[in-house]
N, C-alpha and C. Protein backbone atom coordinates (compact mmCIF):
# COMPACT_ATOMS: atom_id res chain seq x y z
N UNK A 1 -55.95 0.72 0.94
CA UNK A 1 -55.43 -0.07 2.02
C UNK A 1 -54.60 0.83 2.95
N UNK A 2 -55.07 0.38 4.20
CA UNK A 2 -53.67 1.11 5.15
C UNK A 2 -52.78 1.03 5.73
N UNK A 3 -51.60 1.73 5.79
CA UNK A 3 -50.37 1.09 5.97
C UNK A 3 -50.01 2.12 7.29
N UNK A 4 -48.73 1.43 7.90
CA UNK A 4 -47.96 1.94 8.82
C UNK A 4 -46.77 2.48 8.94
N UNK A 5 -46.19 3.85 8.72
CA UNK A 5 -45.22 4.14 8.65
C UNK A 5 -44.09 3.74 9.80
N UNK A 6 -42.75 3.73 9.04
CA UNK A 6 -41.66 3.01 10.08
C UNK A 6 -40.89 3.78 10.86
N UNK A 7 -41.32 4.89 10.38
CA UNK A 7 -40.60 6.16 11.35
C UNK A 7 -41.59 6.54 12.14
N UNK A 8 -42.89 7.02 12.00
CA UNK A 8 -43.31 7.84 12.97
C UNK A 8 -44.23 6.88 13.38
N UNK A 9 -45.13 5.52 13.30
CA UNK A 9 -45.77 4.74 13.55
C UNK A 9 -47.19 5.07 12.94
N UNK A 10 -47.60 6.12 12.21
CA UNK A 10 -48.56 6.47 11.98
C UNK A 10 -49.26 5.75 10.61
N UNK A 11 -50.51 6.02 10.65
CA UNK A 11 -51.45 4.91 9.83
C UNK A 11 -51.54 5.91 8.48
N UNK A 12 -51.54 5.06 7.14
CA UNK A 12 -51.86 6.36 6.07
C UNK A 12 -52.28 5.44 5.15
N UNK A 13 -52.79 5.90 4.29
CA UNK A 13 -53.21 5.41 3.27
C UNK A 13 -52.43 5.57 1.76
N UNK A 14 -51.62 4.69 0.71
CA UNK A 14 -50.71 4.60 -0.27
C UNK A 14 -51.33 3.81 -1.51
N UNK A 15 -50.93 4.47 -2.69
CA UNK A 15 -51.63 3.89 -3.89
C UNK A 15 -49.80 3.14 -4.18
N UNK A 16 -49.02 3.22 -3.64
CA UNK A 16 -47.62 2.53 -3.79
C UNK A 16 -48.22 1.08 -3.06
N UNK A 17 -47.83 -0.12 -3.71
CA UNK A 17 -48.05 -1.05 -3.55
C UNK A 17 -46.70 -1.48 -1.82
N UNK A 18 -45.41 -1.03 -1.84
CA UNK A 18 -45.00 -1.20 -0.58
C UNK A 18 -44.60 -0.20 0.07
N UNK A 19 -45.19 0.79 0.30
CA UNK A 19 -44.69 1.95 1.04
C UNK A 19 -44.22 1.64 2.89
N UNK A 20 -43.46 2.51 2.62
CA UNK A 20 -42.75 2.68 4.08
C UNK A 20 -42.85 3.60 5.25
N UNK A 21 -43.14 4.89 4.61
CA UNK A 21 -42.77 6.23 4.66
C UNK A 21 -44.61 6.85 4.40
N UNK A 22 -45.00 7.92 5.67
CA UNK A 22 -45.69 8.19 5.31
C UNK A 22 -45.54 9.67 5.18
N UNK A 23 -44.32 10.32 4.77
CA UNK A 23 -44.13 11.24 4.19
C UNK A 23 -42.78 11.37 4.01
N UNK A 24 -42.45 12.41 2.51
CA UNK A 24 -40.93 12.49 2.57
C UNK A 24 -40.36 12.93 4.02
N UNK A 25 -40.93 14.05 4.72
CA UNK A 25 -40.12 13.96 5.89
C UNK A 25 -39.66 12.75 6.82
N UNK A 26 -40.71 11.83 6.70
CA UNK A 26 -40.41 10.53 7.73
C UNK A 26 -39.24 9.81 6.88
N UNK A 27 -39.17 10.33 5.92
CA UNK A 27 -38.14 9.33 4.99
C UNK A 27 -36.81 9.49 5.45
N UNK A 28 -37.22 11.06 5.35
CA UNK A 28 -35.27 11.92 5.63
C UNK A 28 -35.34 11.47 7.08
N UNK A 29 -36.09 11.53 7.96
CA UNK A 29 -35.46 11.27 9.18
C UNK A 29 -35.32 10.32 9.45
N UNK A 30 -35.82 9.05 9.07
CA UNK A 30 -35.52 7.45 9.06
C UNK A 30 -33.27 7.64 8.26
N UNK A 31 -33.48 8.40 6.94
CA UNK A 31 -32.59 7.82 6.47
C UNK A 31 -31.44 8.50 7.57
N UNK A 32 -31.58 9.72 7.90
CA UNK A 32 -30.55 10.15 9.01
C UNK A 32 -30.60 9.74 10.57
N UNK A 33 -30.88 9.04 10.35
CA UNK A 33 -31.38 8.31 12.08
C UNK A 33 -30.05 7.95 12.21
N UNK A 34 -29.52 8.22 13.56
CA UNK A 34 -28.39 7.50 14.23
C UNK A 34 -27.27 8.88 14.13
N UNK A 35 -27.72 10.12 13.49
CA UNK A 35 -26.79 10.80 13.18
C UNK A 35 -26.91 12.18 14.01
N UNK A 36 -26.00 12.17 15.26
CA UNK A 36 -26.21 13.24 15.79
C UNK A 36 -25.74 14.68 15.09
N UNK A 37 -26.63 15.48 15.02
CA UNK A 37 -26.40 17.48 14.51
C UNK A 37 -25.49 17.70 15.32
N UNK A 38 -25.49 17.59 16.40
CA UNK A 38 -24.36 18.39 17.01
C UNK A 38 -22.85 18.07 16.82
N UNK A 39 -22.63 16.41 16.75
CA UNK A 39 -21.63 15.99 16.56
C UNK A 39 -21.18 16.10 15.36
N UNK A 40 -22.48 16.46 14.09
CA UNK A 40 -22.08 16.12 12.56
C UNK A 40 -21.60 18.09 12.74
N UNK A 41 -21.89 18.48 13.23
CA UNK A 41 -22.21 20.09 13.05
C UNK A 41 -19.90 20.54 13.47
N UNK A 42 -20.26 20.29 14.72
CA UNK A 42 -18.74 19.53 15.08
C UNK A 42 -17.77 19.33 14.21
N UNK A 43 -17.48 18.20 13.88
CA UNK A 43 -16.77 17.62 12.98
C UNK A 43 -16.70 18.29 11.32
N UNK A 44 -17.76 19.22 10.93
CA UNK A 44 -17.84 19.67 9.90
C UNK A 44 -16.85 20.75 10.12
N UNK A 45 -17.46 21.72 10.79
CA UNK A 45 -16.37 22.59 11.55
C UNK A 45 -14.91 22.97 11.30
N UNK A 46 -14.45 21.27 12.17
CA UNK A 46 -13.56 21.02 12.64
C UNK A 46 -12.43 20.62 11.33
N UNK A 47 -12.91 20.81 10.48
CA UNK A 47 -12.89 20.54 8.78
C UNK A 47 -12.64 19.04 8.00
N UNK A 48 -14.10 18.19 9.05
CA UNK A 48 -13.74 16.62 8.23
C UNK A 48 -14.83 17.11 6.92
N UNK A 49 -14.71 16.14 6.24
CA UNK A 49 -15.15 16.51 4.86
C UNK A 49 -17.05 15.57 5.07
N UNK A 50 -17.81 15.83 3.84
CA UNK A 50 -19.02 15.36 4.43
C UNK A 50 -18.90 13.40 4.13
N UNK A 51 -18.05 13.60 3.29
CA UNK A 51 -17.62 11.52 2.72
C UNK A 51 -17.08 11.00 4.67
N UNK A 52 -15.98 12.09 4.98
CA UNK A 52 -15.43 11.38 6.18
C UNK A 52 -16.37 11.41 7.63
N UNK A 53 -17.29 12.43 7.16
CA UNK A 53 -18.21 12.15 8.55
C UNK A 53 -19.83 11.45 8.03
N UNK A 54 -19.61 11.01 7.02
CA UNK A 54 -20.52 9.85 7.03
C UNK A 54 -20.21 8.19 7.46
N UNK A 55 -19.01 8.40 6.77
CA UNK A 55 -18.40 6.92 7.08
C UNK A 55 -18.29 6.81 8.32
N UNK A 56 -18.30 8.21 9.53
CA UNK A 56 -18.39 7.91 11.15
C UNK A 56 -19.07 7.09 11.54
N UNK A 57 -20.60 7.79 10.52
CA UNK A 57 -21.78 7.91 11.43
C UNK A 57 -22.33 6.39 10.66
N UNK A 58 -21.70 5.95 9.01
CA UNK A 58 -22.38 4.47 8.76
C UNK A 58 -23.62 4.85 7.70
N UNK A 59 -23.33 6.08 7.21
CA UNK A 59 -24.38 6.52 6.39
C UNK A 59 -24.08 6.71 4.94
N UNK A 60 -24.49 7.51 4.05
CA UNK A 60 -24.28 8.19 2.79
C UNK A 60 -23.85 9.26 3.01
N UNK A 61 -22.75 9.68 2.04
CA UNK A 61 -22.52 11.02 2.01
C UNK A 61 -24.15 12.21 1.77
N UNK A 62 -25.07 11.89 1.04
CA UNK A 62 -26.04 12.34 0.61
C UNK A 62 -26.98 12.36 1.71
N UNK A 63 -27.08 11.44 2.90
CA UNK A 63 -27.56 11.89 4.02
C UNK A 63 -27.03 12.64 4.64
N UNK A 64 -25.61 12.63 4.95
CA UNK A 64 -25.53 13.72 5.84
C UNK A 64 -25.38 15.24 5.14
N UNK A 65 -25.47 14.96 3.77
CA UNK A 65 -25.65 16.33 3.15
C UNK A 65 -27.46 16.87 3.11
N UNK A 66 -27.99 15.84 2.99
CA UNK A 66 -29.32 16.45 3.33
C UNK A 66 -29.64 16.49 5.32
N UNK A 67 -29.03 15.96 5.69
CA UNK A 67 -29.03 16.35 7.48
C UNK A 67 -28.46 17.73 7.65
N UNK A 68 -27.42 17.96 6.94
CA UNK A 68 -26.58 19.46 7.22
C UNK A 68 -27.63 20.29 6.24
N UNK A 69 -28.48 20.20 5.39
CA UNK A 69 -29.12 21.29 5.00
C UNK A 69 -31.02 21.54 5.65
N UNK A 70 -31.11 20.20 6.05
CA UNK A 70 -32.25 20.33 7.02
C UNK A 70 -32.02 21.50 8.39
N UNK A 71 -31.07 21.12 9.07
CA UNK A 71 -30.49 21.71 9.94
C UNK A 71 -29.72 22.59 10.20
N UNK A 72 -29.77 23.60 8.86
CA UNK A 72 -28.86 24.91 8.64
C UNK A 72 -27.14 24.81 8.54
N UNK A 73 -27.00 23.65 8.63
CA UNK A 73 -25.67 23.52 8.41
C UNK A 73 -25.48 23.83 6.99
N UNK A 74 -24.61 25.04 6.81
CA UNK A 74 -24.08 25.49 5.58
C UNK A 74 -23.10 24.74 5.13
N UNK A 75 -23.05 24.57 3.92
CA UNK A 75 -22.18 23.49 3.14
C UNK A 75 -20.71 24.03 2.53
N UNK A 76 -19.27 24.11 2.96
CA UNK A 76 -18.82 25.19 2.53
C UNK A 76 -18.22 24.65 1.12
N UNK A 77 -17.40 25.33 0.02
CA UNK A 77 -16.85 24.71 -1.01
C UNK A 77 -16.24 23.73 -0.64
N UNK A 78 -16.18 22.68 -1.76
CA UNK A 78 -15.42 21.91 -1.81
C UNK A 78 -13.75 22.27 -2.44
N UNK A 79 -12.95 22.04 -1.21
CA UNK A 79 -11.22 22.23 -1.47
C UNK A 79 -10.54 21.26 -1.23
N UNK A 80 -9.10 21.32 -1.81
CA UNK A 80 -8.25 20.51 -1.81
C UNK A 80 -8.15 20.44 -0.37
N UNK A 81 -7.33 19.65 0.70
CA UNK A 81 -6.28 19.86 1.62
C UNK A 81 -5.08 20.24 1.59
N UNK A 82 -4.12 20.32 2.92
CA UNK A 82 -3.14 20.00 3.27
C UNK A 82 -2.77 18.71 2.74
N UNK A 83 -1.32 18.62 1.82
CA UNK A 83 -1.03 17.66 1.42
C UNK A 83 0.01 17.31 1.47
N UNK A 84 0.62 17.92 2.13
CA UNK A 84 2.34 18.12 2.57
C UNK A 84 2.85 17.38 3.44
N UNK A 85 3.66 16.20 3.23
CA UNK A 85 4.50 15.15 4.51
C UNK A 85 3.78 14.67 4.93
N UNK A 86 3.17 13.80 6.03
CA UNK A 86 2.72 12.74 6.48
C UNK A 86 1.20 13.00 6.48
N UNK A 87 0.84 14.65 5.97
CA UNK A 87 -1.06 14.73 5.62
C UNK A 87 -1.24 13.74 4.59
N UNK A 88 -0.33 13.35 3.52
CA UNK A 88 -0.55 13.23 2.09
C UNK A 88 -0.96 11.40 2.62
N UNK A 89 -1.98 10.68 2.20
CA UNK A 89 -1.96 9.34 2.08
C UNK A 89 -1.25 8.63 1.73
N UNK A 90 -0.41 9.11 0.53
CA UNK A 90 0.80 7.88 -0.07
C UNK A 90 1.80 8.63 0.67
N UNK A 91 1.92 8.84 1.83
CA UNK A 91 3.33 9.03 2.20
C UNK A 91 4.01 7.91 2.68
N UNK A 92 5.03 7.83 2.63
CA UNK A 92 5.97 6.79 2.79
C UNK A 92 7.21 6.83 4.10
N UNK A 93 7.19 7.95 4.09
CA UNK A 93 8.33 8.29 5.05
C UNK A 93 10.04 8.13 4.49
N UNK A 94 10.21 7.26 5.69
CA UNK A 94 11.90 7.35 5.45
C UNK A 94 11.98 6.11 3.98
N UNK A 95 11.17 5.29 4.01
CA UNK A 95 11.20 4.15 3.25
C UNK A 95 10.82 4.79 1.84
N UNK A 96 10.58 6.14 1.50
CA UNK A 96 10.42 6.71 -0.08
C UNK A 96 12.01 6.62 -0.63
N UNK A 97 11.50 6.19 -1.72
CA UNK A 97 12.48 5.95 -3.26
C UNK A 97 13.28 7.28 -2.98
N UNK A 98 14.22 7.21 -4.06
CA UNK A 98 15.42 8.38 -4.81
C UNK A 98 14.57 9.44 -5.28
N UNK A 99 13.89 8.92 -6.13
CA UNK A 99 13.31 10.31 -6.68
C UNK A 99 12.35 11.25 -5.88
N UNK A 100 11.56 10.25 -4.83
CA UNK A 100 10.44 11.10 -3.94
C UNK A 100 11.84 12.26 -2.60
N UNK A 101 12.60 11.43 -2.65
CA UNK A 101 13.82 11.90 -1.76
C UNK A 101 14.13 13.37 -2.07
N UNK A 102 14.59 13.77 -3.54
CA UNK A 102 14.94 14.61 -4.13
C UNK A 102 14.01 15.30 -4.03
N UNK A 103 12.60 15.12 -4.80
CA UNK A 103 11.35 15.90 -5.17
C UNK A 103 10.93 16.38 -3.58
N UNK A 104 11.34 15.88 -2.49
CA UNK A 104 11.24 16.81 -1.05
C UNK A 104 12.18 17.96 -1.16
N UNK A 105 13.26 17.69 -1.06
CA UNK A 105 14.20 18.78 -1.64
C UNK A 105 14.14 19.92 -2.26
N UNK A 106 13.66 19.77 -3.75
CA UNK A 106 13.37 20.66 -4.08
C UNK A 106 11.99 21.44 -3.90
N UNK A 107 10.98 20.97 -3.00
CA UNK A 107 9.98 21.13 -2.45
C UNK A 107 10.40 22.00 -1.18
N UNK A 108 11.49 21.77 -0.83
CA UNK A 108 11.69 22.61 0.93
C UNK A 108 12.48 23.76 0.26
N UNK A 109 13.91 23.29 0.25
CA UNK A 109 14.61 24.57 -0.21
C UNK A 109 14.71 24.87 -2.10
N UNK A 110 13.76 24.50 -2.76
CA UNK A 110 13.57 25.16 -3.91
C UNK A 110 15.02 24.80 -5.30
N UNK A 111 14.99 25.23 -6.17
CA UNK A 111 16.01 24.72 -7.36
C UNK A 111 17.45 25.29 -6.68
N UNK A 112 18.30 24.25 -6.73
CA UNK A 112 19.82 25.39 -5.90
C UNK A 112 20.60 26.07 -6.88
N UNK A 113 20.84 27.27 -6.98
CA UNK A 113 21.55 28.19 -8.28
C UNK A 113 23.35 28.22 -7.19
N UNK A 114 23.40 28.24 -6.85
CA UNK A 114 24.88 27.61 -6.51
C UNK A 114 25.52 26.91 -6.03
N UNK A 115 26.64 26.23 -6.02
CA UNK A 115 27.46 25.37 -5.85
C UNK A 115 27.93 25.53 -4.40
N UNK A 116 27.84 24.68 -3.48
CA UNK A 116 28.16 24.55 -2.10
C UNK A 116 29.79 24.31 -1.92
N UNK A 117 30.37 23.79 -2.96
CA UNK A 117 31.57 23.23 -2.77
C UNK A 117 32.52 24.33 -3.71
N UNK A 118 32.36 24.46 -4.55
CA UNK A 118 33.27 25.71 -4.97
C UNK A 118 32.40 27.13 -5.52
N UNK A 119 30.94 27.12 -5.05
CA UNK A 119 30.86 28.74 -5.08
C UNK A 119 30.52 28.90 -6.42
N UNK A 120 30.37 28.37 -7.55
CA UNK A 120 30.19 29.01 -8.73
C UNK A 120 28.46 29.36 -8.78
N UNK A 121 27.93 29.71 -9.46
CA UNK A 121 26.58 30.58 -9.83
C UNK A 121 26.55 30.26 -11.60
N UNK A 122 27.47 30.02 -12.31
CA UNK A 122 27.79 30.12 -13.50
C UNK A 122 27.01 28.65 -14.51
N UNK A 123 27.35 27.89 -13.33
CA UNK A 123 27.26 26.21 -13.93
C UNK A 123 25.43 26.19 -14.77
N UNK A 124 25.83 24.88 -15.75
CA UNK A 124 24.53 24.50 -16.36
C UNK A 124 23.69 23.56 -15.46
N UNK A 125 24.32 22.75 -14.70
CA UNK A 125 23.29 22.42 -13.90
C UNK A 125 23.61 21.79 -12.64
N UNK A 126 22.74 22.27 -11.57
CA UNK A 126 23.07 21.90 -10.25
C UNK A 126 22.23 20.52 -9.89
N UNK A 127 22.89 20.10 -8.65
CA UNK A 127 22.24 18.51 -7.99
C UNK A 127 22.45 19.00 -6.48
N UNK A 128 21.35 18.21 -6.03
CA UNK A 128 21.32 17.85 -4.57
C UNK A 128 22.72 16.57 -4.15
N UNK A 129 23.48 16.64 -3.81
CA UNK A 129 24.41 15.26 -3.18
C UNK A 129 24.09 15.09 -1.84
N UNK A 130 23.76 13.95 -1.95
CA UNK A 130 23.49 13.04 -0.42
C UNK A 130 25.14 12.94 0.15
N UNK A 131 25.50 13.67 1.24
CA UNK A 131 26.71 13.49 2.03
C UNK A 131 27.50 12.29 2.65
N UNK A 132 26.31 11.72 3.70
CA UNK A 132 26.77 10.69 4.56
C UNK A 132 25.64 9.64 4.18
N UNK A 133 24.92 9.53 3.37
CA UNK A 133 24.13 8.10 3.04
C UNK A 133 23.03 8.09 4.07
N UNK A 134 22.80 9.13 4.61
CA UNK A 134 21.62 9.28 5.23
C UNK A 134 20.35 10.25 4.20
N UNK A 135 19.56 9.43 3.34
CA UNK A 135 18.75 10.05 2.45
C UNK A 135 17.79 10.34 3.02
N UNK A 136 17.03 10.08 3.92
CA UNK A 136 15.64 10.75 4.47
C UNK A 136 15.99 11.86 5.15
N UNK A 137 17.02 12.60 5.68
CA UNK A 137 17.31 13.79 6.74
C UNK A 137 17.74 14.75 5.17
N UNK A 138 16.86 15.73 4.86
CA UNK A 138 16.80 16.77 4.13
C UNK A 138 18.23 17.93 4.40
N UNK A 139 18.73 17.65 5.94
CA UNK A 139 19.95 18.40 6.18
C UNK A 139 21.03 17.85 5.95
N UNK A 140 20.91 16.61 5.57
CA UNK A 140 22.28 15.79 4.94
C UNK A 140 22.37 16.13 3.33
N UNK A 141 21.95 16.95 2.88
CA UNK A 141 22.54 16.86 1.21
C UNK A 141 22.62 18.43 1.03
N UNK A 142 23.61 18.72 0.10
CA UNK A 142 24.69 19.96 -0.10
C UNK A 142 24.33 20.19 -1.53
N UNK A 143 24.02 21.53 -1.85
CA UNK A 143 23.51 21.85 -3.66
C UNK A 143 25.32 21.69 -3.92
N UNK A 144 25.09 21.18 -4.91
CA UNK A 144 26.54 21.23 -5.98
C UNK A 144 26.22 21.37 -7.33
N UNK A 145 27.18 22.15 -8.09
CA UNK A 145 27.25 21.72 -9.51
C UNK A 145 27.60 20.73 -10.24
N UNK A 146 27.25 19.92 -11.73
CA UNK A 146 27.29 18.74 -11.85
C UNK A 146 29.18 18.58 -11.87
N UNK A 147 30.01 19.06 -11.46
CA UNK A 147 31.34 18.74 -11.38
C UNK A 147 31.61 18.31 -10.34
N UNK A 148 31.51 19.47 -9.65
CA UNK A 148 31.55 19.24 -7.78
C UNK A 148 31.07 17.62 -7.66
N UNK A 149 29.80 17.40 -8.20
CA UNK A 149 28.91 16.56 -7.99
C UNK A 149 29.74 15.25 -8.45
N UNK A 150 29.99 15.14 -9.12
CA UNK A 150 30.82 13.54 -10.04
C UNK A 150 31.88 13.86 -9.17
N UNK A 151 32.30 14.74 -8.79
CA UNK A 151 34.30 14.52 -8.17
C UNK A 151 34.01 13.70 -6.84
N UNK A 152 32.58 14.47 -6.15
CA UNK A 152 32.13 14.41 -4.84
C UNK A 152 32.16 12.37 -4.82
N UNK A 153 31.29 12.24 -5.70
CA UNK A 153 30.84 10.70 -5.51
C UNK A 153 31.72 10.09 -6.37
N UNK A 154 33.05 10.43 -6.92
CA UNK A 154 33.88 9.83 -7.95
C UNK A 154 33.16 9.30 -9.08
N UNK A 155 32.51 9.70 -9.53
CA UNK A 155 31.38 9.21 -10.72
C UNK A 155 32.12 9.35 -12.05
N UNK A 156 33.10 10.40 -11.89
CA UNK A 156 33.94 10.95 -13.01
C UNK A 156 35.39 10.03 -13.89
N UNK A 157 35.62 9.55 -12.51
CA UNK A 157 36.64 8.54 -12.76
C UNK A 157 35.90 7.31 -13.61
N UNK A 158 34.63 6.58 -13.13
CA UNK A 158 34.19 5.86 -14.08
C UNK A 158 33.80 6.02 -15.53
N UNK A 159 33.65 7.37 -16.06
CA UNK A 159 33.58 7.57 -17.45
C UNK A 159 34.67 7.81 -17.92
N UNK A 160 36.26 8.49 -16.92
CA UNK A 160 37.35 8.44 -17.74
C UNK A 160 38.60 7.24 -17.77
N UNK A 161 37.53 6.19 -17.05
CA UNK A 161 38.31 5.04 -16.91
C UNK A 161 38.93 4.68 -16.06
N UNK A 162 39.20 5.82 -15.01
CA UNK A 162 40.07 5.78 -14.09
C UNK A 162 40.49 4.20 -12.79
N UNK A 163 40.88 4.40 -11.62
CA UNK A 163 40.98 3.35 -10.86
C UNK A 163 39.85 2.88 -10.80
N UNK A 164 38.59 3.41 -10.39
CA UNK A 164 37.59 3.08 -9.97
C UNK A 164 36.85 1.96 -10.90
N UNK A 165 36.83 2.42 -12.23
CA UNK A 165 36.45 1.90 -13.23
C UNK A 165 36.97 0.35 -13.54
N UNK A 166 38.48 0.38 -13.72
CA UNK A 166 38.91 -0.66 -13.34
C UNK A 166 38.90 -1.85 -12.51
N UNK A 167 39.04 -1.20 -11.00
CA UNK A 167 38.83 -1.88 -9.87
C UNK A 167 37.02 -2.75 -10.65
N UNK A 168 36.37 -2.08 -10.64
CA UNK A 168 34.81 -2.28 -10.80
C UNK A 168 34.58 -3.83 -11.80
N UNK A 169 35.35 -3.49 -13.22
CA UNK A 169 35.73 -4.10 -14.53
C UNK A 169 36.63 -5.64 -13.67
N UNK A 170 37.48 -6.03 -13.00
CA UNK A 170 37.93 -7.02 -12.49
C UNK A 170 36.94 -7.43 -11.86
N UNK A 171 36.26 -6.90 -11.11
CA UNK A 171 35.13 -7.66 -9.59
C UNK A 171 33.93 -8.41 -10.40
């Protein structure tokens, strides 16, 4: 029986009971239809990945990976990105938690080995202190040691009972 292919219009003959295609080539170019080379060629380039320039074009990743190898487009490794501050998808911005706050911190300027407030190098362990309660500005917090650190935010007075503790204990 003879059939009509849907890509090129041509007549052929198929022992496949519903054929479409009267050759794998008419197949690949049916399935990449709509997908311009130059623009996919472009955008590859330009370093979108082959998942993000299919979803442009409304296709499969697997088409436009067989479009980029029909068409000499070299495929380069697959790598991580840029994932740093507002590249990263779960970024949050100013609205990130305490701990994502910190974990920037030590991400920009690294573990702090001394004390901003009295200078020591000696201490067992240092902290970032948030100054003025502005936690998203990375230039508002001062490395301290954990002393500096409790005197700074009076944290110290509540474990030795002090006013603070008190005051707290009535309210």
């Amino acid at each position: 029986m003879n059939y009509q292919c849907i890509q090129c219009g041509e007549e052929f003959r198929s022992y496949n009971p519903n054929p479409k295609y009267c050759s794998v080539f008419c197949k690949a170019e049916h399935t990449s239809a709509g997908v311009d080379i130059g623009l996919l060629r472009t955008m590859y380039i330009a370093g979108k990945t082959q998942t993000e320039i299919a979803a442009f074009f409304g296709v499969s990743q697997k088409a436009i990976f067989t479009a980029m190898k029909r068409h000499g487009v070299k495929a380069r490794k697959a790598a991580k990105r840029d994932q740093w501050g507002d590249k990263n998808s779960s970024w949050k911005g100013d609205d990130a938690g305490y701990q994502a706050m910190h974990r920037r911190l030590y991400s920009q300027f690294g573990k702090p080995r001394i004390c901003g407030v009295c200078g020591t190098t000696d201490a067992k362990c240092y902290d970032y202190a948030n100054l003025t309660g502005q936690y998203e500005d990375p230039d508002d917090y001062l490395p301290m040691c954990r002393s500096c650190h409790w005197k700074f935010d009076r944290t110290i007075e509540n474990f030795k009972g002090g006013k603070n503790a008190r005051a707290n204990a009535t309210s």
